[in-house]
Protein backbone atom coordinates (compact mmCIF):
# COMPACT_ATOMS: atom_id res chain seq x y z
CA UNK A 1 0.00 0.00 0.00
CA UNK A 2 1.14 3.56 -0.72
CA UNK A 3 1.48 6.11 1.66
CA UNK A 4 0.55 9.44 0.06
CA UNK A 5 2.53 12.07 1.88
CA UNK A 6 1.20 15.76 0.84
CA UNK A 7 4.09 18.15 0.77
CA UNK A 8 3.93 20.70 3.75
CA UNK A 9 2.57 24.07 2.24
CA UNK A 10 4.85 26.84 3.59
CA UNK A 11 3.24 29.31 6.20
CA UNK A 12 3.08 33.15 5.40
CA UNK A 13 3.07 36.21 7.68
CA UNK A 14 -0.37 36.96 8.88
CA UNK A 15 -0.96 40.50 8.24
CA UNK A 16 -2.82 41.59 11.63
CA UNK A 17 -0.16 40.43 14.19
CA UNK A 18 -0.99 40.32 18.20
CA UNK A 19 1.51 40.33 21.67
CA UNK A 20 1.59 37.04 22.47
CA UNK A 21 0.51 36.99 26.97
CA UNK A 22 2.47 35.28 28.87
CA UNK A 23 1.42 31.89 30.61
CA UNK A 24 -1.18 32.16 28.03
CA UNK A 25 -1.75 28.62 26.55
CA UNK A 26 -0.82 28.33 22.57
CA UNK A 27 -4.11 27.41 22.23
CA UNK A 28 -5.88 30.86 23.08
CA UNK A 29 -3.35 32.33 21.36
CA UNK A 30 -4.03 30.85 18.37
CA UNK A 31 -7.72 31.78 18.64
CA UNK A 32 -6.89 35.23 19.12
CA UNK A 33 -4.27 35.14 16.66
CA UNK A 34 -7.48 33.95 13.97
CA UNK A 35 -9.89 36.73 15.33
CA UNK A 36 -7.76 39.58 14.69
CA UNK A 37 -6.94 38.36 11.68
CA UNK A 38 -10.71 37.62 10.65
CA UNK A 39 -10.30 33.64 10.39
CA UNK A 40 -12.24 31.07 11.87
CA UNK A 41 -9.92 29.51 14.92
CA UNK A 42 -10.01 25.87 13.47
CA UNK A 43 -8.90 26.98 10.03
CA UNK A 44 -5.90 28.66 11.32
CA UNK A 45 -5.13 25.97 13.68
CA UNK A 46 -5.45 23.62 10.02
CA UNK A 47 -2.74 25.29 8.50
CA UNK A 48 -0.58 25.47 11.43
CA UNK A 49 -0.21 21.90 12.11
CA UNK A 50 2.07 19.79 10.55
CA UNK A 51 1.09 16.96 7.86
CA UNK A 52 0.07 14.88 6.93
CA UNK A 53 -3.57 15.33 7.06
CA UNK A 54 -2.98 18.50 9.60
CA UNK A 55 -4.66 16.38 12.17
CA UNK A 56 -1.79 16.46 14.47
CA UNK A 57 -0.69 18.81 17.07
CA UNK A 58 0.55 22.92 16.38
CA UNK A 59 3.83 23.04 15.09
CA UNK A 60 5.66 25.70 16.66
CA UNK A 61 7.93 26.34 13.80
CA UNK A 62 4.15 27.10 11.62
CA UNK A 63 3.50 29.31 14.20
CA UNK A 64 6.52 31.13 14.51
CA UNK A 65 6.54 31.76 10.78
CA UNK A 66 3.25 32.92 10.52
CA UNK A 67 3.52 35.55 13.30
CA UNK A 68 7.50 36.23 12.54
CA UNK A 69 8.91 35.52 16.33
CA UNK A 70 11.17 32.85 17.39
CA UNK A 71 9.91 29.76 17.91
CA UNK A 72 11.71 28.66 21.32
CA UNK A 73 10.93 32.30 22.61
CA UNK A 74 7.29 32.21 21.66
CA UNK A 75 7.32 28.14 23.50
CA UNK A 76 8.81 29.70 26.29
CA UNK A 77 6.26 32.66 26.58
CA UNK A 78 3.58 30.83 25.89
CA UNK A 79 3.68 27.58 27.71
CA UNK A 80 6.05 28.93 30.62
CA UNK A 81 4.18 28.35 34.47
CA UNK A 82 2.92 31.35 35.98
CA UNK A 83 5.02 33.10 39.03
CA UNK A 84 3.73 32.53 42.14
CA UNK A 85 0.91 35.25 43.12
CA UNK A 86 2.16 36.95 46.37
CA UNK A 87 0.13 35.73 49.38
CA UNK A 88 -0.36 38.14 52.46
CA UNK A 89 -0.96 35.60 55.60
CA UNK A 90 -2.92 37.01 57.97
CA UNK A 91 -6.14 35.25 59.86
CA UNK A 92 -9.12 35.20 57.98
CA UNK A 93 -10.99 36.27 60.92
CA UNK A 94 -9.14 38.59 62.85
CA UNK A 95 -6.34 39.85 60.36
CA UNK A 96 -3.24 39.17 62.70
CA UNK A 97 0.06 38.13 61.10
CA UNK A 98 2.08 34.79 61.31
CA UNK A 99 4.19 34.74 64.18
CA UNK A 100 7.52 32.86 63.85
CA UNK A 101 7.09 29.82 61.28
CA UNK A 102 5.04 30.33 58.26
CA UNK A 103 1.87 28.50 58.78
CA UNK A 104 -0.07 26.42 55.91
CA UNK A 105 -1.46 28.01 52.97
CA UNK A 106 -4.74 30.02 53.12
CA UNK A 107 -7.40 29.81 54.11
CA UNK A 108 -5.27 30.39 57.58
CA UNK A 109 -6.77 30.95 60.84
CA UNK A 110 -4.37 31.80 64.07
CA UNK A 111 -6.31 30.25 66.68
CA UNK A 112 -9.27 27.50 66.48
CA UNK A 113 -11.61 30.21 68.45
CA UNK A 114 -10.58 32.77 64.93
CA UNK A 115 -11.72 29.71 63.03
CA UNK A 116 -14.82 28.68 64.44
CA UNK A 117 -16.10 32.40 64.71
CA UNK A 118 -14.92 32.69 60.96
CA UNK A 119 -17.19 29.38 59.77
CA UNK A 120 -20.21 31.29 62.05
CA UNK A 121 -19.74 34.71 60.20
CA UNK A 122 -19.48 33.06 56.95
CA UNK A 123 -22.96 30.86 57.47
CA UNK A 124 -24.52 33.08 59.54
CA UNK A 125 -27.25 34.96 56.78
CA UNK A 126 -27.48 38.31 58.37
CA UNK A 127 -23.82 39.14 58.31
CA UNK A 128 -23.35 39.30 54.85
CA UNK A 129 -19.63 38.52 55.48
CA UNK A 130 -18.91 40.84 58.15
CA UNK A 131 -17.48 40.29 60.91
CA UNK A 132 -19.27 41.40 64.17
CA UNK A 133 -17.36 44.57 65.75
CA UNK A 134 -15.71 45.07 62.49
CA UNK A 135 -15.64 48.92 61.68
CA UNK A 136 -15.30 50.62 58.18
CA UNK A 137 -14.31 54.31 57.35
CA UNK A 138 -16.18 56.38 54.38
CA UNK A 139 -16.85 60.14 53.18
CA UNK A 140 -19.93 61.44 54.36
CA UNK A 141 -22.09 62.57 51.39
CA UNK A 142 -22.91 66.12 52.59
CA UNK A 143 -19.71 67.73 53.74
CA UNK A 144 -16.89 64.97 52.57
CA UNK A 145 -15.39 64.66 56.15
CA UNK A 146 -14.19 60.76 56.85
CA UNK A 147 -16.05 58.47 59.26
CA UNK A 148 -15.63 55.45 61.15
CA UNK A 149 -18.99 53.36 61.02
CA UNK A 150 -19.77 49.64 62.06
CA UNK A 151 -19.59 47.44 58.66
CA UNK A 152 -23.15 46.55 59.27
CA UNK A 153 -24.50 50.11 59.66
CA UNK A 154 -26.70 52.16 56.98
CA UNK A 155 -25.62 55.57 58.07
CA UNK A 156 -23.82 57.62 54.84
CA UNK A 157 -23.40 60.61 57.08
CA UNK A 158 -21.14 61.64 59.64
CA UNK A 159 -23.48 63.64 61.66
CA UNK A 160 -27.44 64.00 62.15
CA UNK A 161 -27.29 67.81 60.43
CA UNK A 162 -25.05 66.34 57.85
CA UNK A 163 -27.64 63.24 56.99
CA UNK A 164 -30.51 65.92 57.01
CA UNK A 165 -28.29 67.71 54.69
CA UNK A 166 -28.10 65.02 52.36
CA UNK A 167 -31.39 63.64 52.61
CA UNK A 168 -32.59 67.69 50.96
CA UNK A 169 -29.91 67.42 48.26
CA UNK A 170 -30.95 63.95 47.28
CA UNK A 171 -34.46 65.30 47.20
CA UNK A 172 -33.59 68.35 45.67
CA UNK A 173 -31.92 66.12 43.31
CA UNK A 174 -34.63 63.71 42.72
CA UNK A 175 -37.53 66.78 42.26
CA UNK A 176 -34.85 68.45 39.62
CA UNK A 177 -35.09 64.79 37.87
CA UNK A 178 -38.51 64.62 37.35
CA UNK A 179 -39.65 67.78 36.50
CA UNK A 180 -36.77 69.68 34.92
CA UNK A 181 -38.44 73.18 34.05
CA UNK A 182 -38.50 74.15 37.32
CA UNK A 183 -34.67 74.84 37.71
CA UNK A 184 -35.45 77.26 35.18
CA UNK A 185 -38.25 79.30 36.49
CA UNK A 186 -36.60 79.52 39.95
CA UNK A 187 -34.22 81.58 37.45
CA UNK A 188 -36.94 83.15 35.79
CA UNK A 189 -38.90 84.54 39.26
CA UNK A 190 -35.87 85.65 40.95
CA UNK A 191 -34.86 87.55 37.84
CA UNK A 192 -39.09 88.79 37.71
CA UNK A 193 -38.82 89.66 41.62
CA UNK A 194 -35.92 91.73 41.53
């Protein structure tokens, strides 16, 4: 029986060429290699395998010739293993540090009375992930000042006169909204009164 062996058809520059990200995976690359170049994904990945029948796996010398890089370099960007993401340790519950030996990976916990309160916050419905006594700080809508509130709290204001405050721009705000022409005959009276 005769093998037919179909000569390999050489590769040419694609015109639209993209940065290659690193850790990436050759095969998203090739995908987004196709779609900026307005080709299907599979019928690039065709033409970039090696024969016969182009059944087989990506050829990185294809692929280096049709985006003009080195092939070892692009291997090495594209199939290299991510760094390490940094990892602050601290406990889950309470935020305090290691002390002396690094513990286990997260999730990490210093004490079994952090962990047990964190697996109670966590299941417990009513606080949506906070943890009781914890305290957050924001700008108070009316004059900007920071404030320290509990996590759980509604207030937006650092002060009763500055929530009243707030509570007549939002209205303001809100009347403004649905009928605009009357920011325009406040203008018009005061103009008419004087």
């Amino acid at each position: 029986m005769n093998s037919h062996k179909e000569p390999a058809q050489p590769v040419a520059e694609l015109p639209i060429q993209i940065f290659p990200r690193p850790c990436e995976g050759v095969e998203a690359f090739v995908t987004r290699l196709a779609q900026a170049n307005h080709l299907k994904p599979a019928y690039l990945r065709f033409h970039l395998c090696d024969p016969p029948g182009y059944r087989s796996t990506l050829s990185w010398n294809r692929l280096a010739a049709a985006t003009a890089r080195d092939p070892r370099e692009l291997q090495d960007l594209l199939e290299g293993t991510p760094p390490p993401s940094p990892v602050r340790l601290e406990c889950e519950y309470c935020g305090r540090r290691p002390q002396g030996s690094t513990p286990r990976p997260p999730p990490w916990w210093c004490s079994a009375r952090c962990r047990r309160r964190s697996d109670l916050v966590s299941r417990s419905p009513s606080s949506r992930g906070k943890i009781p006594g914890q305290r957050e700080t924001l700008s108070c809508m009316a004059c900007g000042a920071d404030f320290t509130r509990p996590a759980n709290s509604q207030r937006d204001a650092c002060s009763p006169r500055c929530h009243a405050r707030s509570i007549r721009t939002r209205q303001a705000e809100l009347a403004l909204y649905e009928n605009p022409d009357t920011a325009g005959m406040d203008t018009a009276e005061q103009s008419s009164g004087a």
